[in-house]
N, C-alpha and C. Protein backbone atom coordinates (compact mmCIF):
# COMPACT_ATOMS: atom_id res chain seq x y z
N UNK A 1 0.80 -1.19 0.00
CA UNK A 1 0.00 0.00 0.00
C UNK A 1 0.85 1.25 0.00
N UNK A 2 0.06 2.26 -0.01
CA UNK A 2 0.77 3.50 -0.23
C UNK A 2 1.39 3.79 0.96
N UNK A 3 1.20 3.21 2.30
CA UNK A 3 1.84 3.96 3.44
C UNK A 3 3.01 2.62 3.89
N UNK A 4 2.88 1.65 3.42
CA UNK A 4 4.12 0.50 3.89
C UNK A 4 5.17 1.28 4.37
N UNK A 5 5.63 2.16 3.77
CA UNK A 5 7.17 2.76 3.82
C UNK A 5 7.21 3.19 5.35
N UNK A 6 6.20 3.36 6.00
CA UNK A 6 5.88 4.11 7.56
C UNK A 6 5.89 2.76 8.38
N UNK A 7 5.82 1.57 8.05
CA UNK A 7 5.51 0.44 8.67
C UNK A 7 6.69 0.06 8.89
N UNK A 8 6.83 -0.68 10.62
CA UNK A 8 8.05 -1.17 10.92
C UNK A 8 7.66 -2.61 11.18
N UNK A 9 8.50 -3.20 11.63
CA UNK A 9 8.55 -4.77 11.53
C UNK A 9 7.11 -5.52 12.06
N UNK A 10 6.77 -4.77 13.55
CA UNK A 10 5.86 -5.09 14.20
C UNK A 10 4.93 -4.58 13.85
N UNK A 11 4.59 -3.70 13.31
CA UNK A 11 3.87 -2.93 12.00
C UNK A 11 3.09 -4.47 11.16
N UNK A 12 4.14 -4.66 10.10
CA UNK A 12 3.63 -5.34 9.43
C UNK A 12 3.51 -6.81 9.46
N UNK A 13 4.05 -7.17 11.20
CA UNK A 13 3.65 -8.99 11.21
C UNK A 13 2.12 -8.27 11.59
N UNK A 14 1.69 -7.54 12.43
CA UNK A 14 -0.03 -7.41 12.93
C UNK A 14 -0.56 -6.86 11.45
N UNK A 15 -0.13 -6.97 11.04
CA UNK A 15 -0.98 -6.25 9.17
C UNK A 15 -1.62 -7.48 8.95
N UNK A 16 -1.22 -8.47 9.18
CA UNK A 16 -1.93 -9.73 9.19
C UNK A 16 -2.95 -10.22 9.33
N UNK A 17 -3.13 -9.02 10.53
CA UNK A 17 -4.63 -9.13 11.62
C UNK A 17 -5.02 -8.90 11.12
N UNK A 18 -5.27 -7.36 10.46
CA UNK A 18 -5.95 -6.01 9.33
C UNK A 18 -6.27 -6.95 8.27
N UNK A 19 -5.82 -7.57 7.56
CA UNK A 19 -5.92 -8.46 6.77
C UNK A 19 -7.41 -9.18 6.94
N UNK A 20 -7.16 -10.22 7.89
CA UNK A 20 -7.83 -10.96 8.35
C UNK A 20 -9.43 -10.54 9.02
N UNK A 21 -9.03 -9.30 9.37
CA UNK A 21 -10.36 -8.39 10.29
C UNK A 21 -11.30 -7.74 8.94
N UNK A 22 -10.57 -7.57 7.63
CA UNK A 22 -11.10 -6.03 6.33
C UNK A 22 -12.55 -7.33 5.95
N UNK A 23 -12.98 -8.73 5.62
CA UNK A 23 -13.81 -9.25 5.43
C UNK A 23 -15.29 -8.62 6.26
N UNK A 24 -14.50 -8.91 7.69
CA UNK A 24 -16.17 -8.02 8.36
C UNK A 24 -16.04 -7.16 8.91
N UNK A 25 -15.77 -5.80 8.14
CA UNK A 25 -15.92 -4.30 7.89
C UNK A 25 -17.05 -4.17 6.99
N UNK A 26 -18.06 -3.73 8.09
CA UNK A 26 -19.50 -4.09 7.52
C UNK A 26 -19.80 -2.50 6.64
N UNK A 27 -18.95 -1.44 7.40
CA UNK A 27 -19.21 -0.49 6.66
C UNK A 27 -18.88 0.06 5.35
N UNK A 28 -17.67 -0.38 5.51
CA UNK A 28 -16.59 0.14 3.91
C UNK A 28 -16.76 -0.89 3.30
N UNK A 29 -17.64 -1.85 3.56
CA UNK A 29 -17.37 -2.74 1.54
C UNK A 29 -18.53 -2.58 0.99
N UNK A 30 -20.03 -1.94 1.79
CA UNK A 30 -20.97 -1.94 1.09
C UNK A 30 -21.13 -0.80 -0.29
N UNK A 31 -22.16 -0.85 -0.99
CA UNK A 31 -22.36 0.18 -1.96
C UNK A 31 -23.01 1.30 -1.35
N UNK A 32 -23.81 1.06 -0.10
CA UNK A 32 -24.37 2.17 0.42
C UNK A 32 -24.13 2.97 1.78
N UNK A 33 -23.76 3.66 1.86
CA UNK A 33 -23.69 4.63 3.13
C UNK A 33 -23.99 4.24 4.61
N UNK A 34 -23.83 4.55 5.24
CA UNK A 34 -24.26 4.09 6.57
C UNK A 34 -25.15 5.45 7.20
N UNK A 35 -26.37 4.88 7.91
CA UNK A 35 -27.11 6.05 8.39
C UNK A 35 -26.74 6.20 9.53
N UNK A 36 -25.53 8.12 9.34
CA UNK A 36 -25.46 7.85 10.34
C UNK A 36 -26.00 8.30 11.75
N UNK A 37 -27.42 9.14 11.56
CA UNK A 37 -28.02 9.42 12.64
C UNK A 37 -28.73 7.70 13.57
N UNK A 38 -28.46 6.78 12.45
CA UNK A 38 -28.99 5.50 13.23
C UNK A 38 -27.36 4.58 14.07
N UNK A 39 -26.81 4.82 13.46
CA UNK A 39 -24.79 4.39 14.24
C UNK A 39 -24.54 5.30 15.19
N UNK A 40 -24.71 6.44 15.08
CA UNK A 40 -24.32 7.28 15.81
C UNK A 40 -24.14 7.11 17.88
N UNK A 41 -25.33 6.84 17.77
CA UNK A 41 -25.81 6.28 19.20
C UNK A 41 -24.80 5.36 19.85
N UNK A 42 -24.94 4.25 18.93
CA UNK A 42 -23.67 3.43 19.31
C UNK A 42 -22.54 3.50 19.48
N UNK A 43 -21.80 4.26 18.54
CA UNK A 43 -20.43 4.54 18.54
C UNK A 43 -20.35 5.56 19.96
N UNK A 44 -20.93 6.86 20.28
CA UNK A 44 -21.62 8.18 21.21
C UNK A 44 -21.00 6.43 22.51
N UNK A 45 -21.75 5.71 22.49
CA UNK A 45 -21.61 4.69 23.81
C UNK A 45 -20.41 4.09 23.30
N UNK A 46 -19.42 3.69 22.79
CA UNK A 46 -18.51 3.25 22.91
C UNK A 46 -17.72 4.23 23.44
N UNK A 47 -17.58 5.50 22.74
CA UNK A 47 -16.47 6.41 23.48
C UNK A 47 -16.64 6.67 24.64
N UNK A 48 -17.94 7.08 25.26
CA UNK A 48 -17.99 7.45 26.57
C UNK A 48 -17.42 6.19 27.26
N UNK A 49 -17.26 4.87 26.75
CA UNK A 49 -17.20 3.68 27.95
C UNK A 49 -15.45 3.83 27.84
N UNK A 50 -15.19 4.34 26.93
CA UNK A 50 -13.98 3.97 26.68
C UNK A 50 -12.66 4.89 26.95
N UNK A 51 -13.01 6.35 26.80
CA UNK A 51 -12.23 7.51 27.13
C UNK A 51 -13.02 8.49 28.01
N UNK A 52 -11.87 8.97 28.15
CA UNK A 52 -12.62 10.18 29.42
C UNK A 52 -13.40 11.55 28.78
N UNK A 53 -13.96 12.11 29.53
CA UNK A 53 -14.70 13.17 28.71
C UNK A 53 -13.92 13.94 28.07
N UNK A 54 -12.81 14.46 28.67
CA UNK A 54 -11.74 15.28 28.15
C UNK A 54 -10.47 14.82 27.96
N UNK A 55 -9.73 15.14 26.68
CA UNK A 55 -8.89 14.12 26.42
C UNK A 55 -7.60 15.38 25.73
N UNK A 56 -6.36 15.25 27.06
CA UNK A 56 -5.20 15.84 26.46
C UNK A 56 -4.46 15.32 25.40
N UNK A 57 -4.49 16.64 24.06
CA UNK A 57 -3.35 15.85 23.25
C UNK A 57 -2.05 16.06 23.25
């Protein structure tokens, strides 16, 4: 791919995974869009479970 050149060793043995995971990526292989006032909700609950409200960069 276009970004390999950025990839280091451990990089590209887990590319493997990516590999293995791109089949059920339910969003990016379809022809149609995702609605996202209907995803939204869900994802809204993953972040809150997952990071803090405020997040230093």
């Amino acid at each position: 791919g276009a970004y390999t050149y950025l990839m280091n060793d451990t990089d590209v043995r887990m590319f493997e995974w990516v590999r293995k995971f791109n089949p059920y990526d339910l969003y990016s292989k379809g022809r149609e869009r995702p609605n996202l006032q209907e995803i939204l909700p869900y994802y809204q609950d993953l972040v809150s479970e997952f990071f803090p409200d405020q997040i230093d960069w």
